[in-house]
C-alpha atoms as a PDB file:
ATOM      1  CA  UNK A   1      -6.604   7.607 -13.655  1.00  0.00           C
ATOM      2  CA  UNK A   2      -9.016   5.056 -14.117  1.00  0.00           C
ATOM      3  CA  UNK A   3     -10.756   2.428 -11.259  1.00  0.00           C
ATOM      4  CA  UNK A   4      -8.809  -0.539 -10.115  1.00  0.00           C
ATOM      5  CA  UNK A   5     -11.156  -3.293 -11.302  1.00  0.00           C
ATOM      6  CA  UNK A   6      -9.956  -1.808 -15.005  1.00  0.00           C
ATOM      7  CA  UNK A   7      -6.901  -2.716 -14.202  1.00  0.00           C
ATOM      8  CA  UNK A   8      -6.612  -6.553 -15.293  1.00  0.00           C
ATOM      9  CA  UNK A   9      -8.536  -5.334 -18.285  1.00  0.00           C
ATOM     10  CA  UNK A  10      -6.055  -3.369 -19.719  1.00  0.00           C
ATOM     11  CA  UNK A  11      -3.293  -5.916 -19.302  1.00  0.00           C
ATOM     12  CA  UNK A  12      -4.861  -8.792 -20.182  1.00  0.00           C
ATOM     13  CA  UNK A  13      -1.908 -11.194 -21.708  1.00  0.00           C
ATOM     14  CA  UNK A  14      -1.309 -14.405 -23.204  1.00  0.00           C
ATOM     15  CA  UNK A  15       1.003 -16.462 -20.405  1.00  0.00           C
ATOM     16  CA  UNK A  16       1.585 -19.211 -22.952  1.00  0.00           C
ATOM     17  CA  UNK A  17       3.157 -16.249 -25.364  1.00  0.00           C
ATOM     18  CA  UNK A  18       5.180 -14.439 -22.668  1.00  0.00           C
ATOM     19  CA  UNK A  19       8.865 -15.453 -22.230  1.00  0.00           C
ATOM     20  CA  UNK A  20       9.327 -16.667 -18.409  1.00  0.00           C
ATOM     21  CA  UNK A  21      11.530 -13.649 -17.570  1.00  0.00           C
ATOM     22  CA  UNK A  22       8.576 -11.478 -18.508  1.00  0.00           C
ATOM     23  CA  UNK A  23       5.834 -12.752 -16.318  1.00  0.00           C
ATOM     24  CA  UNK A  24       5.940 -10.520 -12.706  1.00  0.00           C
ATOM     25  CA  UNK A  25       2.981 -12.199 -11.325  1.00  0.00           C
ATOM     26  CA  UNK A  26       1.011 -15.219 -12.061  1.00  0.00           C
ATOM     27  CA  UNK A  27      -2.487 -15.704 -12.399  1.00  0.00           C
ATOM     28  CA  UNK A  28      -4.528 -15.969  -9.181  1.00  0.00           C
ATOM     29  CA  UNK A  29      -6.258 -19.458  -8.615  1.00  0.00           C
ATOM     30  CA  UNK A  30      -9.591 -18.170  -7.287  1.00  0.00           C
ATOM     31  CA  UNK A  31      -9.942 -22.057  -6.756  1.00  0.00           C
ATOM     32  CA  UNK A  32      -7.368 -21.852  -3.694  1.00  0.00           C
ATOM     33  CA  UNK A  33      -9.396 -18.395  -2.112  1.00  0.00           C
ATOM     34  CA  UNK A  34     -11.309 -20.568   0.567  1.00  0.00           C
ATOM     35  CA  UNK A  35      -8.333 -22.525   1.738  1.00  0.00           C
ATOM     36  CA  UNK A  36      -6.246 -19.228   2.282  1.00  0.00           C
ATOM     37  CA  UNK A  37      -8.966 -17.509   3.649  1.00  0.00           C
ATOM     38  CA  UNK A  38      -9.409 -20.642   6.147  1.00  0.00           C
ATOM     39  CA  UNK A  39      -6.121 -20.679   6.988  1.00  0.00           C
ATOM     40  CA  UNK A  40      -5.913 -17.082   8.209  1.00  0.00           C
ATOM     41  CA  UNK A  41      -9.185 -17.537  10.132  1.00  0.00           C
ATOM     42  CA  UNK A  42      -8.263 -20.449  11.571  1.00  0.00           C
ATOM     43  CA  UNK A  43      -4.671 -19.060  13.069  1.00  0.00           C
ATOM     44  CA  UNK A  44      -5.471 -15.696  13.823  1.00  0.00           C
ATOM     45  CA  UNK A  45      -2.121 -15.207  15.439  1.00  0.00           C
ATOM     46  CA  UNK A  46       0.324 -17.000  14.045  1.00  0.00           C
ATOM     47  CA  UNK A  47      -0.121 -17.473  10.354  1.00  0.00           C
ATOM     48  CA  UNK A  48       2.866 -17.213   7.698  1.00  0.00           C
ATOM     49  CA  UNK A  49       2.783 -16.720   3.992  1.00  0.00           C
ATOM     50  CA  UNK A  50       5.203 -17.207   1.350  1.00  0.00           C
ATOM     51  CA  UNK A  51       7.392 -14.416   0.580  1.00  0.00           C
ATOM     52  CA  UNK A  52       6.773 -11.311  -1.791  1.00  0.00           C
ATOM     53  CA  UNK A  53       9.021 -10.530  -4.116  1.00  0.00           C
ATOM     54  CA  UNK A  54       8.769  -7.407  -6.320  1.00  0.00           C
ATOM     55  CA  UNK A  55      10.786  -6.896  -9.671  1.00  0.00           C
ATOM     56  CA  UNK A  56      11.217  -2.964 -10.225  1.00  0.00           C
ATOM     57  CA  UNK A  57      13.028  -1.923 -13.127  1.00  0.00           C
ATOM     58  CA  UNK A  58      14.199   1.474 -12.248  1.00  0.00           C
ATOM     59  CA  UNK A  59      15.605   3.354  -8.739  1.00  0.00           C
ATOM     60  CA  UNK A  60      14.551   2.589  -5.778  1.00  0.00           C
ATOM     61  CA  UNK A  61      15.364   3.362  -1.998  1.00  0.00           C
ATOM     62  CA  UNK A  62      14.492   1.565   0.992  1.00  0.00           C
ATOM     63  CA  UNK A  63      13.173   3.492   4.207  1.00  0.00           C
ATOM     64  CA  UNK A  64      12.602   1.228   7.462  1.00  0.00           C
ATOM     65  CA  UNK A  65      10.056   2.378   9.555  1.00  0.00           C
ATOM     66  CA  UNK A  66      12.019   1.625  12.601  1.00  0.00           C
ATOM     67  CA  UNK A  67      15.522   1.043  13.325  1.00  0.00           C
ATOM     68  CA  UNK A  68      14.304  -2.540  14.681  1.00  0.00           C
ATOM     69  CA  UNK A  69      11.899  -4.447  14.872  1.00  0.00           C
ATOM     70  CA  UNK A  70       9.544  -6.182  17.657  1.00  0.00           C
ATOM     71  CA  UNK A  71      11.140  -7.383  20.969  1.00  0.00           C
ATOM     72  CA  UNK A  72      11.341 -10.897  20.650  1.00  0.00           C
END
C-alpha cells in the first residue's frame, strides 16, 4: 500500500516512447480544469461527458445494480 498522490510517481512514462496501443490514459490538461469545472457548475442538472472507456487485460464480470434503469 502506499498513498494515492504516489501514484503518478511511480509510473511516470515517456508518451513520446510508448507505442499508441500502450497508452490507457492520457495526460490530464490541468489547463482545461476551469472550463470543466464551469461547465458542471453552470448545468447542474443536465451536464454530459464523454464516455469512459476502460482497457482490462484479464476476467471480468459485469453486475448491474438494477435490472433497469430510471423511468424516463
Amino acid at each position: 500500500m502506499c498513498p494515492l498522490r504516489l501514484i503518478p510517481k511511480i509510473f511516470l512514462f515517456d508518451e513520446d516512447d510508448l507505442d499508441p496501443e500502450l497508452r490507457a490514459q492520457r495526460v490530464l490538461n490541468k489547463g482545461r480544469i476551469p472550463a470543466l469545472s464551469s461547465y458542471i457548475v453552470d448545468n447542474p442538472d443536465d451536464y454530459v461527458f464523454s464516455a469512459l472507456t476502460a482497457s482490462v487485460d484479464g476476467h471480468m464480470r459485469f453486475a448491474p445494480i438494477a435490472e433497469q434503469g430510471p423511468p424516463a
